[in-house]
C-alpha atoms as a PDB file:
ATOM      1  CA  UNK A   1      46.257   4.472   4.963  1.00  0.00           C
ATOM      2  CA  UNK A   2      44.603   8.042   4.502  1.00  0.00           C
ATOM      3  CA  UNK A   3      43.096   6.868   1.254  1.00  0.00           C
ATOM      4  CA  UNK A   4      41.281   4.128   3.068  1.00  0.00           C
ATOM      5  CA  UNK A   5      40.033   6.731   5.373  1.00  0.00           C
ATOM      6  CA  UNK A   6      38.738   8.979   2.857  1.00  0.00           C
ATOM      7  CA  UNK A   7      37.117   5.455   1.329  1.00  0.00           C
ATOM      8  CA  UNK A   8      35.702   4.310   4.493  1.00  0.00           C
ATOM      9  CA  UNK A   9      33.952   7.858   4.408  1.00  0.00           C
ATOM     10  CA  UNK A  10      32.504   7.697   1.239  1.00  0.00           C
ATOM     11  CA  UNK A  11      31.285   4.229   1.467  1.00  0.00           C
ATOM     12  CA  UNK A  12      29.387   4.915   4.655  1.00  0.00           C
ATOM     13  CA  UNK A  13      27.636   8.019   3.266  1.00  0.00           C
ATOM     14  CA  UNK A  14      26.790   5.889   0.166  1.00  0.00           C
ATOM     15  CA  UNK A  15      25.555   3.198   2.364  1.00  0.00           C
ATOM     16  CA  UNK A  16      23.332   5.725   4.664  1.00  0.00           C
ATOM     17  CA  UNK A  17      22.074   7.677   0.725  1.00  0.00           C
ATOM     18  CA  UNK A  18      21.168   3.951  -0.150  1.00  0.00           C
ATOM     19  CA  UNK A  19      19.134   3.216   2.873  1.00  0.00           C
ATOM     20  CA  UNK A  20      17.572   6.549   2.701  1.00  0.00           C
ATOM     21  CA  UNK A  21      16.730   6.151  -1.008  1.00  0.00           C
ATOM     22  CA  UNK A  22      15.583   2.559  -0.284  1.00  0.00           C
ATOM     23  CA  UNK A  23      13.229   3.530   1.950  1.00  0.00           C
ATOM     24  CA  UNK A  24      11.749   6.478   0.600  1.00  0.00           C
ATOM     25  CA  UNK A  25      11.566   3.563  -2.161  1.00  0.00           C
ATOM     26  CA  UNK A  26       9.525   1.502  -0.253  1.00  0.00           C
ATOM     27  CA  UNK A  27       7.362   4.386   0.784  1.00  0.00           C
ATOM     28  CA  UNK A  28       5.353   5.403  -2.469  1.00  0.00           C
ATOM     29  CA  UNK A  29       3.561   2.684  -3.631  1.00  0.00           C
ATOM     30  CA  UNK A  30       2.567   2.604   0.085  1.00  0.00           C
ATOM     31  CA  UNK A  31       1.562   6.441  -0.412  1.00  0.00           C
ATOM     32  CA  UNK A  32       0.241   5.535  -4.181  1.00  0.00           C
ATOM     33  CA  UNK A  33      -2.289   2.791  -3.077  1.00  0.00           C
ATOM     34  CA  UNK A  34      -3.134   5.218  -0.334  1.00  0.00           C
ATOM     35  CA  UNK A  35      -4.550   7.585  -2.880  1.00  0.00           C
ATOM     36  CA  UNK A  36      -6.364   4.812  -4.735  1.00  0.00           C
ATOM     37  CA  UNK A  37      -7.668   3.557  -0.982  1.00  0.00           C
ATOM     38  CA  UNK A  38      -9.190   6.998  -1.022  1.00  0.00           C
ATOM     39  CA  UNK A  39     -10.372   7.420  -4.384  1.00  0.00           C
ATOM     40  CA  UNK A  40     -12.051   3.936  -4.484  1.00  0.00           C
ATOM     41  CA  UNK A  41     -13.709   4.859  -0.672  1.00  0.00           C
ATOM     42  CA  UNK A  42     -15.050   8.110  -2.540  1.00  0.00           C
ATOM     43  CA  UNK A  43     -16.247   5.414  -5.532  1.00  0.00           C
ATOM     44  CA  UNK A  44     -18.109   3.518  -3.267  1.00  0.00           C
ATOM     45  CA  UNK A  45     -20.076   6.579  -1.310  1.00  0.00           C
ATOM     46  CA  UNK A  46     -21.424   7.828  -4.825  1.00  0.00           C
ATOM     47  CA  UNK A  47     -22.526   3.909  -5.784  1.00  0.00           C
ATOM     48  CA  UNK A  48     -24.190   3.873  -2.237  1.00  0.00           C
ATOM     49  CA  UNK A  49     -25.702   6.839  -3.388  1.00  0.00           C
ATOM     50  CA  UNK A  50     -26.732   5.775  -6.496  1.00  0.00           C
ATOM     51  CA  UNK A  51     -27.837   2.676  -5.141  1.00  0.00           C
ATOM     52  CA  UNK A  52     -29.740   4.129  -2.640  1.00  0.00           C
ATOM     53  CA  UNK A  53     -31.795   6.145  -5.118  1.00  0.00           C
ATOM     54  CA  UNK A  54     -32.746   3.328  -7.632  1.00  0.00           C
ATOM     55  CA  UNK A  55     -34.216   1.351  -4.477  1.00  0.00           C
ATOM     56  CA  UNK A  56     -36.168   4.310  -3.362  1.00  0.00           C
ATOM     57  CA  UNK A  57     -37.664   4.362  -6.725  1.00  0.00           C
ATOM     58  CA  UNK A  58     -38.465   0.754  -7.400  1.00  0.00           C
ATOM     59  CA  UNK A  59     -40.117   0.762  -3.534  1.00  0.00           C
ATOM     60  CA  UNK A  60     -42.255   4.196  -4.567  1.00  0.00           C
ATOM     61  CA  UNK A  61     -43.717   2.395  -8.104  1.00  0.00           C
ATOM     62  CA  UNK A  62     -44.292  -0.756  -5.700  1.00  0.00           C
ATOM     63  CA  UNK A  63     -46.487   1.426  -3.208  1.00  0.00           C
ATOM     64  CA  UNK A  64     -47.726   3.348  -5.998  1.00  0.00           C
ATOM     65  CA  UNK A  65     -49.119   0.117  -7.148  1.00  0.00           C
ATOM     66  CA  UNK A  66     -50.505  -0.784  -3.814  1.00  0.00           C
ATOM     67  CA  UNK A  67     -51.882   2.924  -3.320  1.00  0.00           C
ATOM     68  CA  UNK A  68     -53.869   2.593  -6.925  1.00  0.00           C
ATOM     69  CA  UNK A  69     -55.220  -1.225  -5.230  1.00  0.00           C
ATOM     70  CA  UNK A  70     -56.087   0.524  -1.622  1.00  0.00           C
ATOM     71  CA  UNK A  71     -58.108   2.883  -3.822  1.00  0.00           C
ATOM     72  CA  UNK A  72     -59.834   0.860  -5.934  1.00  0.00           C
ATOM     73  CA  UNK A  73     -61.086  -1.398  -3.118  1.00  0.00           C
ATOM     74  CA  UNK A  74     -62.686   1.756  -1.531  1.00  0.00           C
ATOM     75  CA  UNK A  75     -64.182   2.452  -4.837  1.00  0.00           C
ATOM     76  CA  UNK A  76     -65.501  -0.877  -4.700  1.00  0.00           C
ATOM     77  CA  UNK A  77     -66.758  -1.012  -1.213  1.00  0.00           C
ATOM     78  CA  UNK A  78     -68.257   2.584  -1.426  1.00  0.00           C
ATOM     79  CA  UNK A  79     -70.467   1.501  -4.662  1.00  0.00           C
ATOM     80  CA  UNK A  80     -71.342  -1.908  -2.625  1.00  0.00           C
ATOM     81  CA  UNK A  81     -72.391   0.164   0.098  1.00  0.00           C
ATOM     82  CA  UNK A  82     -75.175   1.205  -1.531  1.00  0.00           C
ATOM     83  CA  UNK A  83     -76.159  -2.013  -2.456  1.00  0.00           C
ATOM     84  CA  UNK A  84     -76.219  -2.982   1.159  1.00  0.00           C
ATOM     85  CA  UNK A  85     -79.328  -5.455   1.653  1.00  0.00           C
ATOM     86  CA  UNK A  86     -79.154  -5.055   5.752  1.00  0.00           C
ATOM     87  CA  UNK A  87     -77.461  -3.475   8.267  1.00  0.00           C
ATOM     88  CA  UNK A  88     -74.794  -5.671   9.339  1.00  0.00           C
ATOM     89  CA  UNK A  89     -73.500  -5.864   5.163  1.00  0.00           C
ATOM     90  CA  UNK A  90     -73.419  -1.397   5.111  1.00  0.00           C
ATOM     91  CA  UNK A  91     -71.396  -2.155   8.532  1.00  0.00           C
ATOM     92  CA  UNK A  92     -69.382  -4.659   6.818  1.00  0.00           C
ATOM     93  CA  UNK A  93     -68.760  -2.456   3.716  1.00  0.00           C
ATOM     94  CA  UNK A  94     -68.134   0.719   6.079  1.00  0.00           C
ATOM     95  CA  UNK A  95     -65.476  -1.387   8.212  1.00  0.00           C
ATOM     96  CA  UNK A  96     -63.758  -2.933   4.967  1.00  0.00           C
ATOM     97  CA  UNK A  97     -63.744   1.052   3.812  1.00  0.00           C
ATOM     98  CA  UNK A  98     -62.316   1.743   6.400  1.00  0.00           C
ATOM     99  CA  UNK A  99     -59.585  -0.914   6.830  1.00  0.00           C
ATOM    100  CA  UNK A 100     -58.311   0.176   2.903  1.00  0.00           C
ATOM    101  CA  UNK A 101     -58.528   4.590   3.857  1.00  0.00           C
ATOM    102  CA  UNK A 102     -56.074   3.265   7.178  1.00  0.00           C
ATOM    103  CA  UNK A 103     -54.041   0.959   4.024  1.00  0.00           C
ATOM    104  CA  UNK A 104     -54.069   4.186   1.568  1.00  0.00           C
ATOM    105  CA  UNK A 105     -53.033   6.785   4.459  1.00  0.00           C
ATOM    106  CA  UNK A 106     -49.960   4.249   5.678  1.00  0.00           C
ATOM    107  CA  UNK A 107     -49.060   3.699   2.154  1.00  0.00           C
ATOM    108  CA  UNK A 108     -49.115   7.802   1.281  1.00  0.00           C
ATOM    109  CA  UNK A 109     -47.163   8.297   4.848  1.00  0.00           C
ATOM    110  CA  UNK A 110     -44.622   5.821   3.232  1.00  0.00           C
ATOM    111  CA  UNK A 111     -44.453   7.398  -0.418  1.00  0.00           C
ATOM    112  CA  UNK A 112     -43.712  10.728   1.597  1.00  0.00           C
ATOM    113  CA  UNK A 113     -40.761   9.156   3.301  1.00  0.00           C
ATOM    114  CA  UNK A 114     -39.424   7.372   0.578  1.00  0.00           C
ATOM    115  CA  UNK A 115     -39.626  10.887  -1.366  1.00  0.00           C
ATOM    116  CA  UNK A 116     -37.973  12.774   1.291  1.00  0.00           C
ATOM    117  CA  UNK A 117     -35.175   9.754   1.031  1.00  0.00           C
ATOM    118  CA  UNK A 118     -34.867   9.977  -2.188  1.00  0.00           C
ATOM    119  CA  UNK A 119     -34.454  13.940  -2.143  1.00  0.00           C
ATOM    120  CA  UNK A 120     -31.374  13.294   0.622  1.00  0.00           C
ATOM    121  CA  UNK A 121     -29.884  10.665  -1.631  1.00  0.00           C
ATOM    122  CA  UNK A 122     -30.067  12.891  -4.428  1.00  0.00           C
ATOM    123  CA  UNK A 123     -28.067  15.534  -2.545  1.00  0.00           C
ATOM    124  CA  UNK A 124     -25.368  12.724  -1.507  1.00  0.00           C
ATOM    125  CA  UNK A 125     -25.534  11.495  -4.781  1.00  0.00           C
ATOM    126  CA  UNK A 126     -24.145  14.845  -6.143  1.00  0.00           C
ATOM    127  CA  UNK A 127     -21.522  15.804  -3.015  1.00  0.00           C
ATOM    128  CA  UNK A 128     -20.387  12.374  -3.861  1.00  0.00           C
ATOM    129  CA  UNK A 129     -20.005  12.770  -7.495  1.00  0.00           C
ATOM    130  CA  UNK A 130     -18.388  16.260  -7.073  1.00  0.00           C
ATOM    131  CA  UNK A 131     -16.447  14.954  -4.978  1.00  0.00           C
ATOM    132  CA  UNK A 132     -15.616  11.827  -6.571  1.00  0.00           C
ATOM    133  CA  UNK A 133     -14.652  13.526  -9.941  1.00  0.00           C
ATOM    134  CA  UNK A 134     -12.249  16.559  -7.719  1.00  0.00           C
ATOM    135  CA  UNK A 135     -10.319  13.598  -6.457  1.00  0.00           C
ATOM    136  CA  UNK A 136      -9.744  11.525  -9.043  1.00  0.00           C
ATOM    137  CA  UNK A 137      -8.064  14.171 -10.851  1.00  0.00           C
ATOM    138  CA  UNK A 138      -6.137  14.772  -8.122  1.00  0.00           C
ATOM    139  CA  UNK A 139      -5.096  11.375  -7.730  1.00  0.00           C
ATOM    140  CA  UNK A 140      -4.551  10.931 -11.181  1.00  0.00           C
ATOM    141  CA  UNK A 141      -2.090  14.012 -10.922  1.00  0.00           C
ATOM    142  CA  UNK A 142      -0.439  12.733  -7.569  1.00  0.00           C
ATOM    143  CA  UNK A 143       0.318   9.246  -8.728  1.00  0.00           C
ATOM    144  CA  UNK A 144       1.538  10.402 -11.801  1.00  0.00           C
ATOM    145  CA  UNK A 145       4.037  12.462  -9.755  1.00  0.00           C
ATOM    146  CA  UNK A 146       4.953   9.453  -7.028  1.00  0.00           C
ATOM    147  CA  UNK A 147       5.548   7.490 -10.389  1.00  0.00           C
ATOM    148  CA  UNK A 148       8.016   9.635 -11.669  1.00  0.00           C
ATOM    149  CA  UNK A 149       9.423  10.803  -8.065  1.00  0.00           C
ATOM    150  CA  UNK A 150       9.803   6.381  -7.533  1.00  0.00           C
ATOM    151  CA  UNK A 151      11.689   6.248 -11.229  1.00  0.00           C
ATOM    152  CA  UNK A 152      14.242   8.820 -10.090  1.00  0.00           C
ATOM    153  CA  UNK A 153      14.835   7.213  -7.047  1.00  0.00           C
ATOM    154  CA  UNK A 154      15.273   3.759  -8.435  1.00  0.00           C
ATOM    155  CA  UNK A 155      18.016   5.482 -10.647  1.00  0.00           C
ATOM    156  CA  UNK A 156      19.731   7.491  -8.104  1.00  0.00           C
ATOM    157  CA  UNK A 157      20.019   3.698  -6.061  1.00  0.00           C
ATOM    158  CA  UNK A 158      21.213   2.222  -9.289  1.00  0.00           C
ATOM    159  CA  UNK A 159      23.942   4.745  -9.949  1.00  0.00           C
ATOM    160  CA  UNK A 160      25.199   4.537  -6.283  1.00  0.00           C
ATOM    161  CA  UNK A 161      24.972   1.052  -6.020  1.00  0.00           C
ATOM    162  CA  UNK A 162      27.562   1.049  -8.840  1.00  0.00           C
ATOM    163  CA  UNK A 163      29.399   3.304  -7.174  1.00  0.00           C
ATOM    164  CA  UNK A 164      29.207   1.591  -3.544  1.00  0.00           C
ATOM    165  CA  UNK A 165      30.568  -1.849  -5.275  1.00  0.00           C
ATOM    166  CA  UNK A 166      33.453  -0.288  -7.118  1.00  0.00           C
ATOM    167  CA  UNK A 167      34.357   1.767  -3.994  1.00  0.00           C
ATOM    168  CA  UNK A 168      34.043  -1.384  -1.901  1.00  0.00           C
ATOM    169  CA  UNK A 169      36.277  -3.846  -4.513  1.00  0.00           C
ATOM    170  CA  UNK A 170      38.818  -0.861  -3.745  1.00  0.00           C
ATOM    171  CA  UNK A 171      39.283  -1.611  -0.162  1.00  0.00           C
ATOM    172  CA  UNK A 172      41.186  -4.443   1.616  1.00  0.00           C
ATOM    173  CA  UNK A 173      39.185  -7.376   1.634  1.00  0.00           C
ATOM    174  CA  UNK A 174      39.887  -7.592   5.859  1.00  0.00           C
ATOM    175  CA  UNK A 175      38.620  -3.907   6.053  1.00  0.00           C
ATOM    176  CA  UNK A 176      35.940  -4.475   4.374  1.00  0.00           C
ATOM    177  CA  UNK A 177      34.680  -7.614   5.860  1.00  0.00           C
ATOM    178  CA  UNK A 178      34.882  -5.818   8.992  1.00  0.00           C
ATOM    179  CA  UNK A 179      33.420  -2.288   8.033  1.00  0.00           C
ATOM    180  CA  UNK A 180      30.360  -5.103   6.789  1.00  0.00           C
ATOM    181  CA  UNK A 181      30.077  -6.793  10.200  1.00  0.00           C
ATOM    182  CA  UNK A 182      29.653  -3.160  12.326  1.00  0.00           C
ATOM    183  CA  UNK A 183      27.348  -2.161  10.027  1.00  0.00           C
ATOM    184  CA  UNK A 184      25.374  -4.899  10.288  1.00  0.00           C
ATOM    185  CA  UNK A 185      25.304  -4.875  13.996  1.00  0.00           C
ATOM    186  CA  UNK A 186      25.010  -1.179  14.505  1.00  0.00           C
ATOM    187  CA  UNK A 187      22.058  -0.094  11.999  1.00  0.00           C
ATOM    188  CA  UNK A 188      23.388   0.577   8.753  1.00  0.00           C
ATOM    189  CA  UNK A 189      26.437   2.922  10.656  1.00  0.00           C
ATOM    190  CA  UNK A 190      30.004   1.370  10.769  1.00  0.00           C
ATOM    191  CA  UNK A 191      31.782   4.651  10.518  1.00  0.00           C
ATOM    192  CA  UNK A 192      31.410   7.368  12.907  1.00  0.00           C
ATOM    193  CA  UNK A 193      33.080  10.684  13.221  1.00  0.00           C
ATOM    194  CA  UNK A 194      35.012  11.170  16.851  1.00  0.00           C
ATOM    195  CA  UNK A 195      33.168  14.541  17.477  1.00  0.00           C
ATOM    196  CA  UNK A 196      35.701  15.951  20.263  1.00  0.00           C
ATOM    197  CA  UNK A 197      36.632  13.280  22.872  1.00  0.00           C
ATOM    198  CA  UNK A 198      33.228  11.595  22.083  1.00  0.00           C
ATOM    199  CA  UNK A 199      32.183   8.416  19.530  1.00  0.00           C
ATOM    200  CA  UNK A 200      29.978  10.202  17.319  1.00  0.00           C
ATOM    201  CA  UNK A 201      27.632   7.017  17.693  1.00  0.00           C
ATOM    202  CA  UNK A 202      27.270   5.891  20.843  1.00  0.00           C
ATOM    203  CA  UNK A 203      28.442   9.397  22.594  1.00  0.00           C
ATOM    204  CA  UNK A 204      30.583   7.539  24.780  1.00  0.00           C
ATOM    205  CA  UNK A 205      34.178   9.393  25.915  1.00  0.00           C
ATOM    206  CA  UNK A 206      37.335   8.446  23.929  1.00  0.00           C
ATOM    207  CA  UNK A 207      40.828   8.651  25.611  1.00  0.00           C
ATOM    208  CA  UNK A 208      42.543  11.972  24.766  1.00  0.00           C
ATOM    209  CA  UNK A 209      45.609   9.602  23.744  1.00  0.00           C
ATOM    210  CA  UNK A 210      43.343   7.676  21.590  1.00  0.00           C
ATOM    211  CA  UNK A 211      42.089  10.742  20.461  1.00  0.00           C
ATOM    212  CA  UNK A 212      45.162  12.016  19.124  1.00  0.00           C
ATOM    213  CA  UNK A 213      45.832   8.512  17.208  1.00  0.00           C
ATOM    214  CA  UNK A 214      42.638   8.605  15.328  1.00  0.00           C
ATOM    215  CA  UNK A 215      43.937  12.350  14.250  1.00  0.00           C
ATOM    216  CA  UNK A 216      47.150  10.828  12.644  1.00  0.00           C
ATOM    217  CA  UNK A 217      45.027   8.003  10.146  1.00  0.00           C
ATOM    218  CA  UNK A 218      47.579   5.704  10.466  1.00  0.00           C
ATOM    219  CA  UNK A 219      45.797   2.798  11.530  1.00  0.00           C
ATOM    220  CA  UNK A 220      42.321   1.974  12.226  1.00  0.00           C
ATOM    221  CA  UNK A 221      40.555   2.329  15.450  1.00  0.00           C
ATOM    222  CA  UNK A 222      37.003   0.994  16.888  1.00  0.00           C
ATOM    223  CA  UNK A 223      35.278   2.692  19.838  1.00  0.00           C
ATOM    224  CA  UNK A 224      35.684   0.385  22.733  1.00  0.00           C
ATOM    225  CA  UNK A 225      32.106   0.638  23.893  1.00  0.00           C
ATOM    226  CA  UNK A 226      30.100   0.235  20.467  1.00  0.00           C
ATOM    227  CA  UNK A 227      32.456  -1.617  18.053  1.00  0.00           C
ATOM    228  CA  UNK A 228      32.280   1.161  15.025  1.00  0.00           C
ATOM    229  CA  UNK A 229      34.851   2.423  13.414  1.00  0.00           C
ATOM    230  CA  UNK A 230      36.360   5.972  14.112  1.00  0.00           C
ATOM    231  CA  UNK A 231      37.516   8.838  12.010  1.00  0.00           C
ATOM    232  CA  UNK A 232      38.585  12.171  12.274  1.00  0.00           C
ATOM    233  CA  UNK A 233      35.683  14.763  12.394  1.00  0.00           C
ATOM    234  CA  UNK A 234      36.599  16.715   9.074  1.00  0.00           C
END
């Protein structure tokens, strides 16, 4: 009956390293497309960047276009104005002159901002790619490490989950049916140490009598308020 004991032991610490190394499992490709999450949010704020820079430029040849038009229809007007064969065609020409100077100086206020944009792109653009190119070496680094950290986990749950179904062939088929049911119905825990006079899962007292029958391993006892199964604190 000791044996069983000392097998009911070691198949509940394999059971608790397998849900441990399951979840730590489940955890990196979690923590892996994390990385990638932040790698391809880095991406994005240089293309932004980038983007942002190309349309500044494509709007600053459009208003230089407009600017060289603005200019050319004061040139225009200003040599027409000379020409003027009464006064209300000089007032014409000087209003139309006029009109284009208020065109040009909106269109120059606009190639200033659009420069001054473009300047605080540029300075994005290269934070970004700094930053993009720091981090995806780091990433690159980091993944490679969760890659091989996820490999060695997989085979540390592979060579106990050999273990844990040898170990459990080994044991009574009643026993073992039962040790499955608690630890179904109590988190993954079916056997618990009896730390004192207490269940070391539930913390509720145990009878000193009872106590003293757990001590001898000569038959299997439950805690009567939780259900698991109780053993010795060694």
């Amino acid at each position: 009956m000791k044996q069983q004991f000392i097998q009911l032991r070691a198949l509940q610490e394999l059971d608790t390293d397998i849900k441990t190394l399951s979840d730590r499992a489940g955890e990196v490709p979690n923590r892996i497309e994390k990385l990638r999450s932040d790698l391809d949010k880095a991406r994005s704020r240089l293309e932004t960047a980038q983007a942002g820079i190309t349309d500044r430029k494509k709007q600053y040849k459009l208003a230089e276009v407009e600017l060289k038009a603005a200019e050319d229809k004061i040139t225009t007007y200003s040599v027409q104005l000379y020409s003027a064969k009464t006064n209300e065609q000089y007032k014409a020409f000087l209003k139309e002159i006029e009109a284009q100077k208020k065109v040009k100086s909106g269109i120059e206020d606009r190639m200033i901002v659009l420069m001054e944009e473009s300047e605080a792109l540029e300075r994005e653009r290269v934070a970004a790619e700094k930053e993009h190119a720091e981090l995806a070496q780091d990433t690159e680094g980091k993944v490679k490490s969760l890659e091989t950290e996820l490999a060695e986990i997989k085979a540390a749950l592979a060579e106990r989950e050999a273990h844990r179904k040898e170990l459990a062939e080994s044991l009574p088929p009643a026993l073992l049916k039962h040790y499955e049911r608690v630890r179904k119905n109590k988190n993954g825990v079916a056997v618990v140490s009896c730390k004192g006079d207490r269940c070391g899962g539930c913390f509720n007292p145990v009878p000193a009598q009872r106590v003293l029958e757990i001590g001898r391993e000569d038959r299997i006892y439950t805690c009567e308020a939780c259900g698991r199964i109780l053993v010795p604190d060694k």
